[in-house]
Protein backbone atom coordinates (compact mmCIF):
# COMPACT_ATOMS: atom_id res chain seq x y z
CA UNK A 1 -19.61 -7.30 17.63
CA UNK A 2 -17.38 -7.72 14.37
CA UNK A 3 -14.46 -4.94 13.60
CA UNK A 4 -15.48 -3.78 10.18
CA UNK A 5 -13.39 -3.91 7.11
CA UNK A 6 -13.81 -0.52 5.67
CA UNK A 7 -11.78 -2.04 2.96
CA UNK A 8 -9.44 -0.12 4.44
CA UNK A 9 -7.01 -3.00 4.84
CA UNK A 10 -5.41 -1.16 2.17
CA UNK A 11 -6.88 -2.44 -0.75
CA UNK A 12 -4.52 -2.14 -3.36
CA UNK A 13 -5.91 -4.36 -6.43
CA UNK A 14 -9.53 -2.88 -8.22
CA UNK A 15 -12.08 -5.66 -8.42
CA UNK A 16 -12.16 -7.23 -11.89
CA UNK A 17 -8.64 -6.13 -13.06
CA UNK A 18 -5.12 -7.55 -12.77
CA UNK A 19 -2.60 -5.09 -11.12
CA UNK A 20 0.69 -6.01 -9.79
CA UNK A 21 2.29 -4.68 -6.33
CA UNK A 22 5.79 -5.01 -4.91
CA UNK A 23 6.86 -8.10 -5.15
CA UNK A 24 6.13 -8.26 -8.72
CA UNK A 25 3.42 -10.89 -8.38
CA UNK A 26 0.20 -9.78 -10.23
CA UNK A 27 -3.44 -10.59 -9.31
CA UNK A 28 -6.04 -11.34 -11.22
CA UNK A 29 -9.25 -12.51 -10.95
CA UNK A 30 -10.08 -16.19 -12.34
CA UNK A 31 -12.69 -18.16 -14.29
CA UNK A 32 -13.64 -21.50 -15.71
CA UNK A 33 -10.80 -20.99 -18.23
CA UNK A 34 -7.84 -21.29 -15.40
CA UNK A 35 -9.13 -24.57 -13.84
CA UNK A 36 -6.05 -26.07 -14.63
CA UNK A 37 -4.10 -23.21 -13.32
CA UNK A 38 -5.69 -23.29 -10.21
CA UNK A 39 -5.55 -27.76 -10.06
CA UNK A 40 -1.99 -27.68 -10.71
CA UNK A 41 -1.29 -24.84 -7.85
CA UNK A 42 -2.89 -26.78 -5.30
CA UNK A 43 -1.35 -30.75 -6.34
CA UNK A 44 2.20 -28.64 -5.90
CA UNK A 45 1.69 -28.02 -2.30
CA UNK A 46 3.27 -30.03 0.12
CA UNK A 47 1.31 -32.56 1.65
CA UNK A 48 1.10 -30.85 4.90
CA UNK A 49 -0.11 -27.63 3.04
CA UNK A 50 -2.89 -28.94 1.34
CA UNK A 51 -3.81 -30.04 4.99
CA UNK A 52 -3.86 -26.49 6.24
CA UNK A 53 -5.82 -25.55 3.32
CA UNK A 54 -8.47 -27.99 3.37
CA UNK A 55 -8.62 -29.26 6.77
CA UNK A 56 -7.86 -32.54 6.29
CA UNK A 57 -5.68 -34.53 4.23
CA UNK A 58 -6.19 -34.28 0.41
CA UNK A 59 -5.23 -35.98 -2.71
CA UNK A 60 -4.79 -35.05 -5.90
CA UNK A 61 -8.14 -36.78 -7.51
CA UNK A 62 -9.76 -34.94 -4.84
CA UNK A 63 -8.07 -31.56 -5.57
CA UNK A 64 -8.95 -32.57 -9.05
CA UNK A 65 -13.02 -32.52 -8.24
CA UNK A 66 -12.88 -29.86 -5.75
CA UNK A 67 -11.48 -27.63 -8.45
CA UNK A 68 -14.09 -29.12 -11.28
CA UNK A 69 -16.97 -27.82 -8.75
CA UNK A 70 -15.99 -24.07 -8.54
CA UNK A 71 -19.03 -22.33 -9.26
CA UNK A 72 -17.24 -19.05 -10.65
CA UNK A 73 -20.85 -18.20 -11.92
CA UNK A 74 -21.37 -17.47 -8.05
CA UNK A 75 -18.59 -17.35 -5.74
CA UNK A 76 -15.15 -16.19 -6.86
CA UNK A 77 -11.54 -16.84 -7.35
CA UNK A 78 -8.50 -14.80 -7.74
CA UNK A 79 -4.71 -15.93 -8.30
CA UNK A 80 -1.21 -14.31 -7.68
CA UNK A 81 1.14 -15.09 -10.40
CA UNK A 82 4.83 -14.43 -10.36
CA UNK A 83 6.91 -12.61 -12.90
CA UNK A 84 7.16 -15.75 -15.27
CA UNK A 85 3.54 -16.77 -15.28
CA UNK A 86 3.04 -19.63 -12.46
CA UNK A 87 0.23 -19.28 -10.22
CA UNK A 88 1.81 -18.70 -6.45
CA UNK A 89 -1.73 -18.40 -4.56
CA UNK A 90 -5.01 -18.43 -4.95
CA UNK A 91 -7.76 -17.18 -2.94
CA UNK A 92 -11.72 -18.78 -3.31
CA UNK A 93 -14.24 -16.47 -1.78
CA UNK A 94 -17.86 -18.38 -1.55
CA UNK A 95 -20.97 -16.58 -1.30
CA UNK A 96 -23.60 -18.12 1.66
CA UNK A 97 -26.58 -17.08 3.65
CA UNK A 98 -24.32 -16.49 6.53
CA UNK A 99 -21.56 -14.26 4.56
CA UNK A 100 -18.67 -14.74 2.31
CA UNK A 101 -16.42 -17.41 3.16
CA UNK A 102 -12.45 -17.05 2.63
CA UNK A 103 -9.45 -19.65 1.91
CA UNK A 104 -6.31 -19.35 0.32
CA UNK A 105 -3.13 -20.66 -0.30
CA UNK A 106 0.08 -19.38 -1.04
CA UNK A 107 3.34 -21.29 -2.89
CA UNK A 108 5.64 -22.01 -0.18
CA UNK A 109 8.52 -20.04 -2.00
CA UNK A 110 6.45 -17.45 -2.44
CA UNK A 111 5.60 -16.67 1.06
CA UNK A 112 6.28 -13.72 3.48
CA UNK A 113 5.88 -11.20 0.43
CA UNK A 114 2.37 -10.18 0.86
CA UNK A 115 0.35 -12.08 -1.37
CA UNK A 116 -2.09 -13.56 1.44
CA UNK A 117 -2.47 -10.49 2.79
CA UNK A 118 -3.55 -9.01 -0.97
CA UNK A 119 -5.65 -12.15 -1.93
CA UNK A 120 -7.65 -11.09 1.50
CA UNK A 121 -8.13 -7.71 0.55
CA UNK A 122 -9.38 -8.85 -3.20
CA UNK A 123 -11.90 -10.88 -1.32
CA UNK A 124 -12.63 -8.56 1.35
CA UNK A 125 -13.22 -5.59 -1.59
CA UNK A 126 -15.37 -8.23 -3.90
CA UNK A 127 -17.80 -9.27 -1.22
CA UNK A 128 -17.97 -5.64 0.21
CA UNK A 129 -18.96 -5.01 -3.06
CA UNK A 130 -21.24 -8.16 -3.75
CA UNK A 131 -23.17 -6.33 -0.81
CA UNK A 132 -21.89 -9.43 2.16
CA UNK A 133 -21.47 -7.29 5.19
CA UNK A 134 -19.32 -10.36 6.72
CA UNK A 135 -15.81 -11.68 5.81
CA UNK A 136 -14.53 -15.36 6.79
CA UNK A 137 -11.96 -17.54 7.39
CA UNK A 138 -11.69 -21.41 8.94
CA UNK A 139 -8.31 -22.53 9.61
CA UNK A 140 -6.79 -25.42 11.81
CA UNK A 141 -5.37 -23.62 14.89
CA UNK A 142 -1.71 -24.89 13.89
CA UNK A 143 -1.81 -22.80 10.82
CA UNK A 144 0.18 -20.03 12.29
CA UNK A 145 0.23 -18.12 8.55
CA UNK A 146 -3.65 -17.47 8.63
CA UNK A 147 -3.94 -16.70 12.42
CA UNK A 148 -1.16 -14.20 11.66
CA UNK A 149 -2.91 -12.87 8.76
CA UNK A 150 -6.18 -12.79 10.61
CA UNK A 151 -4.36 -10.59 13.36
CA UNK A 152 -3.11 -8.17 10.88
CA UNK A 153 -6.12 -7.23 9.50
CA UNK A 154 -7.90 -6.96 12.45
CA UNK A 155 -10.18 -9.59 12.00
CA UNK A 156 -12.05 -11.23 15.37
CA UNK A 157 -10.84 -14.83 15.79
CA UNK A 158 -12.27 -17.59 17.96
CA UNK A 159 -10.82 -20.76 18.31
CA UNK A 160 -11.81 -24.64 19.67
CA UNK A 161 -10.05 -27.95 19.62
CA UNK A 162 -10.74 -28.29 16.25
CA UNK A 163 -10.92 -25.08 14.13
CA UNK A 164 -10.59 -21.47 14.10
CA UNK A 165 -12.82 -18.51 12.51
CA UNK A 166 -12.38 -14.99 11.92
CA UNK A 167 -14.47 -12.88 11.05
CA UNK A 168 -14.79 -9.44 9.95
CA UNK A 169 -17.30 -7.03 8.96
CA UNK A 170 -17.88 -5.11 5.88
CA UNK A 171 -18.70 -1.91 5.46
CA UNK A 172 -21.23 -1.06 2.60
CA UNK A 173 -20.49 -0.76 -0.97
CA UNK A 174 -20.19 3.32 -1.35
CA UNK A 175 -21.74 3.33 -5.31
């Protein structure tokens, strides 16, 4: 059995608007338009990064055709930007049969200020209200960041050799 999300992680950001929080970073939900945005984001993560991200090594042409396949139309994306504009994370939630799938990444000087933890609740709040009744997230089980973040919002994780999943349930959209 799943925890459920009541979306109750304290969701602080309303689907479909920007807000900012704390740490001054604002959130905002993306479309074709910030392809670039979102390109340039990921080829400025360290090597290593990009390998926590994807799950395997990645180069730019190939961060360059992931990003050209986002199918906003159906699945969606959200970015953090700091006080002077630059994109320090973005989140892509994708919509399956089997629930809405999760991964993010955050700028590495950006870190440890709560953006992961508010890209998750954007998701966790858009798919809740998409009607998914299941949040989640592969990782490699070195990526401490994402294991921790799982943890903190309660989500269920198993773990292999190979990968890592949490999930966590949704509760139903209220209206």
């Amino acid at each position: 059995m799943h925890k459920s999300m009541s979306c109750g992680v304290k969701l602080r950001v309303p689907p479909r608007q920007a807000q900012s929080f704390e740490s001054g970073v604002l959130l905002a939900q993306l479309g074709p338009a910030h392809r670039t945005l979102i390109a340039g984001h990921l080829k400025d993560l360290p090597a290593n990064d990009r390998r926590l991200r994807f799950g395997h090594a990645i180069g730019n042409e190939s961060i360059s055709s992931y990003v050209r396949t986002l199918r906003f139309a159906r699945d969606a994306a959200f970015g953090a930007f700091d006080e002077g504009g630059r994109m320090v994370g973005f989140g892509h939630l994708a919509f399956g049969a089997e629930g809405a799938e999760f991964a993010l990444s955050v700028a590495p000087e950006a870190r440890r200020r709560g953006i992961g933890q508010a890209l998750l609740e954007r998701a966790a709040m858009h798919a809740r209200n998409r009607g998914h009744g299941l949040l989640l997230m592969l990782y490699l089980p070195e990526n401490g960041a994402l294991a921790a973040l799982a943890q903190r919002a309660g989500m269920q994780v198993v773990c292999d050799p190979l990968e890592c999943r949490a999930y966590i349930g949704l509760t139903p959209p209220t209206a």
